[in-house]
PDB file of N, CA and C in Angstrom:
ATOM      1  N   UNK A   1     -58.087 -65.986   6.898  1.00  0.00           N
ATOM      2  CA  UNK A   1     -57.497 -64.656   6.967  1.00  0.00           C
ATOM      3  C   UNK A   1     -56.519 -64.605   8.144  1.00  0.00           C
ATOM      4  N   UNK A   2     -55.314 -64.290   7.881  1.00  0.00           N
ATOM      5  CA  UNK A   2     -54.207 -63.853   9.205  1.00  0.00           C
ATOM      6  C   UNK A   2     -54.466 -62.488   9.712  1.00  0.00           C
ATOM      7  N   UNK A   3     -54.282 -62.748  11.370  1.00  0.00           N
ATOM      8  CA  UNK A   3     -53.692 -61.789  11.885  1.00  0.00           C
ATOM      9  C   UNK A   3     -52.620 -61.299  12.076  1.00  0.00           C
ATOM     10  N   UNK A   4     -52.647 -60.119  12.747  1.00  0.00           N
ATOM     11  CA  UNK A   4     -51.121 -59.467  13.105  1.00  0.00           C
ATOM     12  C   UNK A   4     -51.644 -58.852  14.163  1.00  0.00           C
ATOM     13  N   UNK A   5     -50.903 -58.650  15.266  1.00  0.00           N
ATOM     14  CA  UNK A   5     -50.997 -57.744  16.760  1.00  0.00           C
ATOM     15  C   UNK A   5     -49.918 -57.362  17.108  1.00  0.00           C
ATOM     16  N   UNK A   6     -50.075 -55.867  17.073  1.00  0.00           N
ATOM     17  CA  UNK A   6     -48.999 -54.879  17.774  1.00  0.00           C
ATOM     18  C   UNK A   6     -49.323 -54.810  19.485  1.00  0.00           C
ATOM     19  N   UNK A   7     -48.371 -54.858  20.003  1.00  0.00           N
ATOM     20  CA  UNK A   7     -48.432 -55.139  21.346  1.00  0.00           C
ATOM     21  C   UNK A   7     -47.556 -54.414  22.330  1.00  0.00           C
ATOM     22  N   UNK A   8     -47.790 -54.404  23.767  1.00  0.00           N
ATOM     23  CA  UNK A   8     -46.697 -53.568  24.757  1.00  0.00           C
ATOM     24  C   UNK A   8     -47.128 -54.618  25.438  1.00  0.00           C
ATOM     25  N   UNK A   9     -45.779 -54.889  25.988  1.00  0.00           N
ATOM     26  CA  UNK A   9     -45.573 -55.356  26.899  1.00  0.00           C
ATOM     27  C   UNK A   9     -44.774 -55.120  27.819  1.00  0.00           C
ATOM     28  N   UNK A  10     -44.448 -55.026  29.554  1.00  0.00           N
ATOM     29  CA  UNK A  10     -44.099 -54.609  30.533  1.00  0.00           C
ATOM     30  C   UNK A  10     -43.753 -55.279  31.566  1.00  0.00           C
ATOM     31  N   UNK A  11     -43.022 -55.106  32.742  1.00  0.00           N
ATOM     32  CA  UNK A  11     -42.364 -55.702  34.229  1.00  0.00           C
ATOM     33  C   UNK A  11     -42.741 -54.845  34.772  1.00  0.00           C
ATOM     34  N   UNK A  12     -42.728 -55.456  35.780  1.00  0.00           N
ATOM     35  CA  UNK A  12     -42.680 -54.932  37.540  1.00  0.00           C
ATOM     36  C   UNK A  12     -42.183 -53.247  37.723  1.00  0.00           C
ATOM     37  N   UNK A  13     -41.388 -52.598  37.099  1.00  0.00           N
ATOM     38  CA  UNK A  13     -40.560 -51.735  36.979  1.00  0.00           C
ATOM     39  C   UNK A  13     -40.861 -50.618  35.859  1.00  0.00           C
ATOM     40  N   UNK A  14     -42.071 -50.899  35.000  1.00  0.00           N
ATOM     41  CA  UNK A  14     -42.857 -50.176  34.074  1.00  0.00           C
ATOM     42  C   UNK A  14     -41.451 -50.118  32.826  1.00  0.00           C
ATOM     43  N   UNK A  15     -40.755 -50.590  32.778  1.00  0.00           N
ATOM     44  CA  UNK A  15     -39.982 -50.607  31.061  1.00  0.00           C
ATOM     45  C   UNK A  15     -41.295 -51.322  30.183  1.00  0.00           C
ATOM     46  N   UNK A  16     -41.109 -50.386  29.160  1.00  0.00           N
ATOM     47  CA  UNK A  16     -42.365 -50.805  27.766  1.00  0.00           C
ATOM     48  C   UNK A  16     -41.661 -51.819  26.646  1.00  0.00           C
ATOM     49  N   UNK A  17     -42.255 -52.560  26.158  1.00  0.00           N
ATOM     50  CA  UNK A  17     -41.515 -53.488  24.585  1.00  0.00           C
ATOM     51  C   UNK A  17     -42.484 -52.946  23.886  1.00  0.00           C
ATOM     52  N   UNK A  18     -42.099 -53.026  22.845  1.00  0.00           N
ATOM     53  CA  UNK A  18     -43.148 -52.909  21.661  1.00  0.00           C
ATOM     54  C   UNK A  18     -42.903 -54.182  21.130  1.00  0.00           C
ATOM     55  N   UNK A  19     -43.842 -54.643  20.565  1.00  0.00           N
ATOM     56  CA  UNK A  19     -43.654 -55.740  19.181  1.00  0.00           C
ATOM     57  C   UNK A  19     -44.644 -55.939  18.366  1.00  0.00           C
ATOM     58  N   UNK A  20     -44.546 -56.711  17.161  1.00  0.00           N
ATOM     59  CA  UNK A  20     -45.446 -57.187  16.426  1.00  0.00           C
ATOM     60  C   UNK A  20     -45.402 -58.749  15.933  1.00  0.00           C
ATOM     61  N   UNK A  21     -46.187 -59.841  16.263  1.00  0.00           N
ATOM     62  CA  UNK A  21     -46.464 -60.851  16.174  1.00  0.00           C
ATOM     63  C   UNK A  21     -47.978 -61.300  15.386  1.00  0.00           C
ATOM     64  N   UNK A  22     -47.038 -62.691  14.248  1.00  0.00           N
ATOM     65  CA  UNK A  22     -48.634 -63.187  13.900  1.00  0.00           C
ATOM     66  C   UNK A  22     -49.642 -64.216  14.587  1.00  0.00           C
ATOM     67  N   UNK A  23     -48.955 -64.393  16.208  1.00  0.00           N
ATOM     68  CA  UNK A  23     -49.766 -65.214  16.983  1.00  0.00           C
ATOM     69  C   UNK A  23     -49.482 -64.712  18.266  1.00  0.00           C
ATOM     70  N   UNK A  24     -50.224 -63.920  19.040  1.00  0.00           N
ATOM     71  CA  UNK A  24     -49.785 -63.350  20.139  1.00  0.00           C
ATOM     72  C   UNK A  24     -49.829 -64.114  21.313  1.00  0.00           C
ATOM     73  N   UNK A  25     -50.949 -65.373  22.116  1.00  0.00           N
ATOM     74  CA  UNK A  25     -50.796 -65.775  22.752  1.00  0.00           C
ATOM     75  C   UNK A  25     -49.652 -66.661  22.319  1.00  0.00           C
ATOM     76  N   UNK A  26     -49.080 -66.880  21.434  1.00  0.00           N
ATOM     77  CA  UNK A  26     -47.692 -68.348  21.491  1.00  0.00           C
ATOM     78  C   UNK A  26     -46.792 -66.919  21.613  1.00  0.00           C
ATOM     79  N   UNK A  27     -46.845 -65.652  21.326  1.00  0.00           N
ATOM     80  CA  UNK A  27     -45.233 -64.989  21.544  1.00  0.00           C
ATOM     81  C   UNK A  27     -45.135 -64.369  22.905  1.00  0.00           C
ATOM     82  N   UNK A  28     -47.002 -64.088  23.645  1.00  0.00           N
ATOM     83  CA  UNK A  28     -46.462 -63.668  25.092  1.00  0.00           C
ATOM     84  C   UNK A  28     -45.714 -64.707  25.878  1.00  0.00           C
ATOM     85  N   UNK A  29     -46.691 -66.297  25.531  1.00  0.00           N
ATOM     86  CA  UNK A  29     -45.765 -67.711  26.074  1.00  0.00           C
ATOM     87  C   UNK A  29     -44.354 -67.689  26.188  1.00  0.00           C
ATOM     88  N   UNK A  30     -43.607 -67.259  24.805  1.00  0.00           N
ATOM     89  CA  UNK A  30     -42.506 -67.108  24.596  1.00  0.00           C
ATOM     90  C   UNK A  30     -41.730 -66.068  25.562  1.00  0.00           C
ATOM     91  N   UNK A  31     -42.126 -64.830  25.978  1.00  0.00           N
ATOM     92  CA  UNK A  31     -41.857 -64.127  27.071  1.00  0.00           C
ATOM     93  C   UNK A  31     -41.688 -64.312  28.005  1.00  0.00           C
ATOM     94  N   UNK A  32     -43.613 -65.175  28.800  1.00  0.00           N
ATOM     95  CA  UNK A  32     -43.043 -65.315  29.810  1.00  0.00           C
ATOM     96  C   UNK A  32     -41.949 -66.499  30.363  1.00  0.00           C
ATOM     97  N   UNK A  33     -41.830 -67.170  29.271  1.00  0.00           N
ATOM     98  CA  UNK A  33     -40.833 -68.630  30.048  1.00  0.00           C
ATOM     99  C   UNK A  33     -39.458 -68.117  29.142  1.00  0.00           C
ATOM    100  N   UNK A  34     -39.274 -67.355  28.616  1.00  0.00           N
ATOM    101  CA  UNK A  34     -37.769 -66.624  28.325  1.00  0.00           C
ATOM    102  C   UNK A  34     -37.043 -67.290  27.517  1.00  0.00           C
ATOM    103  N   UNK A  35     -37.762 -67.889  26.387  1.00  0.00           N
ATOM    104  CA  UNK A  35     -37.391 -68.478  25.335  1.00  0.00           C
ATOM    105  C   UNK A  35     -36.684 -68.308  24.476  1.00  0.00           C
ATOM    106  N   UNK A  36     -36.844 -66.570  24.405  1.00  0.00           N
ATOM    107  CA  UNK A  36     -35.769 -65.610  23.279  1.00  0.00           C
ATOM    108  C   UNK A  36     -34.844 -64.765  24.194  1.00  0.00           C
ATOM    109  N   UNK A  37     -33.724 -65.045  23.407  1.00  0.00           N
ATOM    110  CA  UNK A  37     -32.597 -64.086  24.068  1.00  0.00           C
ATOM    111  C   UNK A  37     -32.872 -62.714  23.455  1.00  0.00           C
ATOM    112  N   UNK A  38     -32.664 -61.858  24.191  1.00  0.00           N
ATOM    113  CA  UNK A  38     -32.682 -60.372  24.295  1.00  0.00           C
ATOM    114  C   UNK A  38     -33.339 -59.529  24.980  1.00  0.00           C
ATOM    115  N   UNK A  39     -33.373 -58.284  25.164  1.00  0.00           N
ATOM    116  CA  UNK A  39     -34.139 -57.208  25.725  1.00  0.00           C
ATOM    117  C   UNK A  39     -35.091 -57.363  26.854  1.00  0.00           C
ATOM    118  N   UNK A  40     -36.365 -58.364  26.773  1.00  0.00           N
ATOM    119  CA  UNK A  40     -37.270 -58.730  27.044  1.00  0.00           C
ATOM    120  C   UNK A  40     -37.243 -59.992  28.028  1.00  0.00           C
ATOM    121  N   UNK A  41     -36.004 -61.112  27.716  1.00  0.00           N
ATOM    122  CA  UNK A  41     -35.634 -61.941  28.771  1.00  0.00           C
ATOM    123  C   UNK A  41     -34.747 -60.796  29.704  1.00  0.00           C
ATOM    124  N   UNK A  42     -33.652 -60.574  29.378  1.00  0.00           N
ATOM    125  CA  UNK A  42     -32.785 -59.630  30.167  1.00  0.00           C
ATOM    126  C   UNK A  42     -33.236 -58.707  31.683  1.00  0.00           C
ATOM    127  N   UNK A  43     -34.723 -58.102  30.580  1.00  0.00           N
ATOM    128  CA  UNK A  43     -35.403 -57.183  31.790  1.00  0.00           C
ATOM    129  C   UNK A  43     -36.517 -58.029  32.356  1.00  0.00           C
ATOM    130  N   UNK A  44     -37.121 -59.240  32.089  1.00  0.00           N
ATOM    131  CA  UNK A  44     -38.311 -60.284  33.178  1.00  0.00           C
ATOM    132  C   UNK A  44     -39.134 -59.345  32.205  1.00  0.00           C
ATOM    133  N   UNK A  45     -39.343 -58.788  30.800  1.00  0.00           N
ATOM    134  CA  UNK A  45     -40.652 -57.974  30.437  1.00  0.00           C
ATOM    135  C   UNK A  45     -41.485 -58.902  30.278  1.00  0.00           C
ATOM    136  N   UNK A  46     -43.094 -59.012  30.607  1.00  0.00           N
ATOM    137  CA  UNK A  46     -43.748 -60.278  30.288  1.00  0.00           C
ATOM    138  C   UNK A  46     -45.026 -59.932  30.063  1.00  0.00           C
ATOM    139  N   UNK A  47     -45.597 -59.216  30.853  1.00  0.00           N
ATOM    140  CA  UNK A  47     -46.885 -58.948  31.305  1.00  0.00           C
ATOM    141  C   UNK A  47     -47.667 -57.559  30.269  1.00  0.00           C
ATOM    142  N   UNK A  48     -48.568 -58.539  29.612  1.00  0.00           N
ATOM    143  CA  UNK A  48     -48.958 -57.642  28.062  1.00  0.00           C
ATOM    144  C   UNK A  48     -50.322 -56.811  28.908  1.00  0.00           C
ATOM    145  N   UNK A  49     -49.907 -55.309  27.930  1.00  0.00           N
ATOM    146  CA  UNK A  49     -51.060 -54.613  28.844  1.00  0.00           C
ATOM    147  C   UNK A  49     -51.830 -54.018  27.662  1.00  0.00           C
ATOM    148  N   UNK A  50     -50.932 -54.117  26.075  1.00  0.00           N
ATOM    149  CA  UNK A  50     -51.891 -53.425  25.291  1.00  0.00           C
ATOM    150  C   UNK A  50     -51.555 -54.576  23.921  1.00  0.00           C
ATOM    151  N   UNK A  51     -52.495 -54.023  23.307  1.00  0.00           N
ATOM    152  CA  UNK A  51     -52.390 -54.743  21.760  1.00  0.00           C
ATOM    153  C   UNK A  51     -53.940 -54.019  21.008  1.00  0.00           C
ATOM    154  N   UNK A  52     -53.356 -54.474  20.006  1.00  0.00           N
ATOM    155  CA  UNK A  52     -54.118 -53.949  18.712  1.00  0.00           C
ATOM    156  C   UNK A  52     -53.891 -54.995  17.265  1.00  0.00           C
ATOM    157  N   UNK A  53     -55.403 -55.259  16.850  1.00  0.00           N
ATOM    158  CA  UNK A  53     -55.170 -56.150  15.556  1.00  0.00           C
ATOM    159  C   UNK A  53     -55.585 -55.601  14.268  1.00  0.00           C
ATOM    160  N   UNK A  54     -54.773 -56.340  13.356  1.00  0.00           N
ATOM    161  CA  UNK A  54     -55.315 -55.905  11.817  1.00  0.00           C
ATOM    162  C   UNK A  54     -54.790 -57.435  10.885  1.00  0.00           C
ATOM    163  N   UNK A  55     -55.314 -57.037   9.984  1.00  0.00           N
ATOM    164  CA  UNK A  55     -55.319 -58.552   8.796  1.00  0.00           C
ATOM    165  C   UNK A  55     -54.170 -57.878   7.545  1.00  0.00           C
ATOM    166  N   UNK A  56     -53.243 -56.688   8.233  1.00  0.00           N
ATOM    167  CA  UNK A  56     -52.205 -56.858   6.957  1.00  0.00           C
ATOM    168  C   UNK A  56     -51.088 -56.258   7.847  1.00  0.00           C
ATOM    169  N   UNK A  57     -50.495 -56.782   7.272  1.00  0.00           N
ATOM    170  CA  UNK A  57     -49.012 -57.549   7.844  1.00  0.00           C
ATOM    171  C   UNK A  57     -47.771 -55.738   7.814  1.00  0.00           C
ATOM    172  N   UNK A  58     -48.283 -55.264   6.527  1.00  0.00           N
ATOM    173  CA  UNK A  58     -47.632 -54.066   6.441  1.00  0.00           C
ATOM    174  C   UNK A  58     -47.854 -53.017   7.222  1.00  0.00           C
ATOM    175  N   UNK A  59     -49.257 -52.992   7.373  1.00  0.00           N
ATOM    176  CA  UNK A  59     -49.991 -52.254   9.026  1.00  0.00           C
ATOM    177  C   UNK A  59     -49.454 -52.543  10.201  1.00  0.00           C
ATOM    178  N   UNK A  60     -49.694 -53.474  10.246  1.00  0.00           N
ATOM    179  CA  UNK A  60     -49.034 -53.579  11.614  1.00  0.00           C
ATOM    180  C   UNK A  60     -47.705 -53.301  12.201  1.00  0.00           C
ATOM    181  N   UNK A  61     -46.746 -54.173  11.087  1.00  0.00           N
ATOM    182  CA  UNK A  61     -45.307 -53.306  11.225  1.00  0.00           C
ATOM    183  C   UNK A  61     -45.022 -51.609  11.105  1.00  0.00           C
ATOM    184  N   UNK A  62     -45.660 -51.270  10.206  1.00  0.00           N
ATOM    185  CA  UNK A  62     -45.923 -50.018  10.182  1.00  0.00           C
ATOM    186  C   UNK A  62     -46.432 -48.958  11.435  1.00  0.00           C
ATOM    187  N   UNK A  63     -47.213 -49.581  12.081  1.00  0.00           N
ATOM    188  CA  UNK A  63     -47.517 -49.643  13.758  1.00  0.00           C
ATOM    189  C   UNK A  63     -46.514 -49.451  14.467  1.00  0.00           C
ATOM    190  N   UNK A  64     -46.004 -50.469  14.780  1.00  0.00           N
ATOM    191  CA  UNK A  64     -44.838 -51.246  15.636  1.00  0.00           C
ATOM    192  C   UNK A  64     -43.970 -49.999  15.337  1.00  0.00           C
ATOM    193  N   UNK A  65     -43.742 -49.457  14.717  1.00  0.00           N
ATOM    194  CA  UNK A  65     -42.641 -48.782  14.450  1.00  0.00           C
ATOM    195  C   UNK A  65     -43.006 -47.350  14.409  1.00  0.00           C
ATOM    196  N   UNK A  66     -44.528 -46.962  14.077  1.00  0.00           N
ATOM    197  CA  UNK A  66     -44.579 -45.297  15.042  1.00  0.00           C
ATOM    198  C   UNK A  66     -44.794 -45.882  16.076  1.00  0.00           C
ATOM    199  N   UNK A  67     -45.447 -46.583  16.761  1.00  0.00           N
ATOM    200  CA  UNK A  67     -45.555 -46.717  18.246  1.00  0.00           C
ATOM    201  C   UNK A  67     -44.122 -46.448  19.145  1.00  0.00           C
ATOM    202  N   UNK A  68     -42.959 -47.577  18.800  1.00  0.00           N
ATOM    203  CA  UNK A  68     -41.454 -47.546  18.852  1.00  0.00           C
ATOM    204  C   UNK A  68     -40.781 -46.058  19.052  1.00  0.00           C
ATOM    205  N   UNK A  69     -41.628 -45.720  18.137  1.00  0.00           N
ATOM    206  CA  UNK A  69     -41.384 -43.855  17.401  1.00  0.00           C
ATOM    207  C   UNK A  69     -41.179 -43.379  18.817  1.00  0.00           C
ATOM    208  N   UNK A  70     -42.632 -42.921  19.549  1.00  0.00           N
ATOM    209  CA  UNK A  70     -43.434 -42.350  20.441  1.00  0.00           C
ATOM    210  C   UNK A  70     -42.482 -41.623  21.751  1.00  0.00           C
ATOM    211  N   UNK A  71     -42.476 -41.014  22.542  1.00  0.00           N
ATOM    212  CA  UNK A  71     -42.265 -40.274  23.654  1.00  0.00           C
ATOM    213  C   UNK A  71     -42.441 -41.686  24.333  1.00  0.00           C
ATOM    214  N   UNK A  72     -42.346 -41.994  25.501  1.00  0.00           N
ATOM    215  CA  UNK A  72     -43.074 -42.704  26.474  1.00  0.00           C
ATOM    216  C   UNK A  72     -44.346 -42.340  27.338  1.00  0.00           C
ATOM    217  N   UNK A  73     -44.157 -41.038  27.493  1.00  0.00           N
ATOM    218  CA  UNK A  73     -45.425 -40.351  27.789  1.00  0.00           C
ATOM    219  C   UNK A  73     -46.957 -40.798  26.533  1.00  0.00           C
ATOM    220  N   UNK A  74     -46.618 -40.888  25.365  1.00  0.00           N
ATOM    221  CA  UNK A  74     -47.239 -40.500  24.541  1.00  0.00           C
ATOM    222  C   UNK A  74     -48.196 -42.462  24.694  1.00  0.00           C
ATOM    223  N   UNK A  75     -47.082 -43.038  24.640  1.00  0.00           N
ATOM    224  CA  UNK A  75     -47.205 -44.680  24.613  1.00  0.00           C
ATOM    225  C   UNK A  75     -48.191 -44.829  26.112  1.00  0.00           C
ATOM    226  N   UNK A  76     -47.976 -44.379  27.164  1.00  0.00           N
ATOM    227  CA  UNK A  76     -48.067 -44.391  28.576  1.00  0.00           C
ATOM    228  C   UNK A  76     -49.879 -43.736  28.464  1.00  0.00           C
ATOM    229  N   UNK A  77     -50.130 -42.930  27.468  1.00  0.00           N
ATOM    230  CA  UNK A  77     -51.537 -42.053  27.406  1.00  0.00           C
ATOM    231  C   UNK A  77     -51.951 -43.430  26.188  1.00  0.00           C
ATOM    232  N   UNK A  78     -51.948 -43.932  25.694  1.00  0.00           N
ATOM    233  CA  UNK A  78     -52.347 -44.976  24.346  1.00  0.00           C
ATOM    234  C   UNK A  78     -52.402 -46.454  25.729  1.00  0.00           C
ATOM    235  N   UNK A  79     -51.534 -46.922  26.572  1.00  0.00           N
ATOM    236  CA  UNK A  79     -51.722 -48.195  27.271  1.00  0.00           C
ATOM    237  C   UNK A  79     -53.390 -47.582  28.269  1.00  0.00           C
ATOM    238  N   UNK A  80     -53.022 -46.443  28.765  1.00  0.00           N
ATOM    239  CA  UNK A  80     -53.901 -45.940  29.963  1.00  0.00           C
ATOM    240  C   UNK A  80     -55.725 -46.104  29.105  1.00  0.00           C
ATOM    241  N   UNK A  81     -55.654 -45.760  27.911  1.00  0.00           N
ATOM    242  CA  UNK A  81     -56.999 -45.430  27.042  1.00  0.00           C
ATOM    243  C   UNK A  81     -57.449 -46.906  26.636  1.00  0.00           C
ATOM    244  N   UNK A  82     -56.637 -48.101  26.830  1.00  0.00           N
ATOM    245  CA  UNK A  82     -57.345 -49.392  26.684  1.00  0.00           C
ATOM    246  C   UNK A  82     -57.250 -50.009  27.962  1.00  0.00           C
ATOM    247  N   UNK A  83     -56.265 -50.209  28.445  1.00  0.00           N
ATOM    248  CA  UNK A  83     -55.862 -50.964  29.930  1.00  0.00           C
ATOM    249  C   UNK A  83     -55.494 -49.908  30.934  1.00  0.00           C
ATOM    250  N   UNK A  84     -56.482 -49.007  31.702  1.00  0.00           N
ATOM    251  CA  UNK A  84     -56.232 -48.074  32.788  1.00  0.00           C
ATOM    252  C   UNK A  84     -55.028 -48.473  33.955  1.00  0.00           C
ATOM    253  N   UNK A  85     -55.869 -49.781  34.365  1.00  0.00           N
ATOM    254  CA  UNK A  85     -54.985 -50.391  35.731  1.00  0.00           C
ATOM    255  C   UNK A  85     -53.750 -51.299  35.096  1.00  0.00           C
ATOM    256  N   UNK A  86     -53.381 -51.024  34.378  1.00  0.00           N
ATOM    257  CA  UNK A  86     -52.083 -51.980  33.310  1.00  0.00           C
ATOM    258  C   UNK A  86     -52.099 -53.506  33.839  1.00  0.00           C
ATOM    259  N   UNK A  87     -53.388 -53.820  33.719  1.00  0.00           N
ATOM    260  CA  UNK A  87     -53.706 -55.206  34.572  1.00  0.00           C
ATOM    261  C   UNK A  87     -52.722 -56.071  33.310  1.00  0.00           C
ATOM    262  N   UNK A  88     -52.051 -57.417  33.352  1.00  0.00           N
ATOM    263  CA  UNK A  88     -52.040 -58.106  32.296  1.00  0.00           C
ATOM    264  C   UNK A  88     -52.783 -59.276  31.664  1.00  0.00           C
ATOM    265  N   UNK A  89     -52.840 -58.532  30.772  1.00  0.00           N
ATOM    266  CA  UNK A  89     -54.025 -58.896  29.953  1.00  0.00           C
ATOM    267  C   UNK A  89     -53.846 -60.530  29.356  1.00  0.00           C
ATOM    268  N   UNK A  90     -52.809 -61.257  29.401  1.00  0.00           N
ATOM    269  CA  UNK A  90     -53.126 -62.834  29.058  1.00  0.00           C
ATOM    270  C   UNK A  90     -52.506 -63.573  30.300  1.00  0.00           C
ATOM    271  N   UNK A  91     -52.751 -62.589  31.695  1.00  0.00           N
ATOM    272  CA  UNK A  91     -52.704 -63.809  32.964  1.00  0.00           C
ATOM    273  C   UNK A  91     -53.231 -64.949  32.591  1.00  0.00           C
ATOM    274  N   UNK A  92     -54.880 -64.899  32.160  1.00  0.00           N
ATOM    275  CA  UNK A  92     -55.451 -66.254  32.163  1.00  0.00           C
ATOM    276  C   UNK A  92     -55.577 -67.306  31.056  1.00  0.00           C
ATOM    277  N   UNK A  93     -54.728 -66.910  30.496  1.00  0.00           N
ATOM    278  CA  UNK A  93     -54.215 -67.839  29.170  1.00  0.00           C
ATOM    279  C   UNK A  93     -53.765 -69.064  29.329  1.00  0.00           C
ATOM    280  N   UNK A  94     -52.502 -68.963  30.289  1.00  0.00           N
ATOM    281  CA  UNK A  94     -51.871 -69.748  30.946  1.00  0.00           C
ATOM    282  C   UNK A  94     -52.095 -70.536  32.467  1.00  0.00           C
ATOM    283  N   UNK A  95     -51.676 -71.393  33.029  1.00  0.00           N
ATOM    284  CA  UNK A  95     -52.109 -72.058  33.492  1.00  0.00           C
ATOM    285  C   UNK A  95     -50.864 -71.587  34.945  1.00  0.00           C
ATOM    286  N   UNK A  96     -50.715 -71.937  35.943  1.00  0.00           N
ATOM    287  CA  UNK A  96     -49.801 -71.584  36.650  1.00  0.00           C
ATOM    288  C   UNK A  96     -49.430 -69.801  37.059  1.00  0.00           C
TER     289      UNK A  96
END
């Protein structure tokens, strides 16, 4: 069975990403060593503070995209209700 994880991710400076990936530790990897051009290299966003999983692919995008929707306030009350201290959550994934 596949997953899917909708995710936020964040910098130093509190700018939010949204995304949706079917392997999340290989796409935060991808973040933090700045593998993909755009948005997310540009601003150093790296440091994942929320996510959420499901096993269909249409959910999740479907996610990704009211989340995207959202106020920032609204996103900012949804990171606070899983990750209070916006610790990041796959520091210890990686090695270094």
């Amino acid at each position: 069975m596949n997953q899917y994880y909708v995710y936020i991710i964040t910098n130093k400076s509190g700018t939010l990403y949204v995304g949706v990936t079917n392997n999340l530790e290989r796409r935060i990897f991808e973040h933090k060593n700045k593998l993909i051009e755009g948005f997310t290299k540009k601003y150093n966003i790296d440091q994942l503070i929320y996510y959420e999983v499901t096993d269909d692919v249409v959910s999740a995008i479907e996610r990704e995209k009211q989340i995207k929707g959202w106020t920032r306030s609204k996103k900012i009350e949804l990171i606070e209700l899983f990750n209070p201290g916006w610790k990041d959550l796959s520091r210890a994934w990686f090695k270094g």
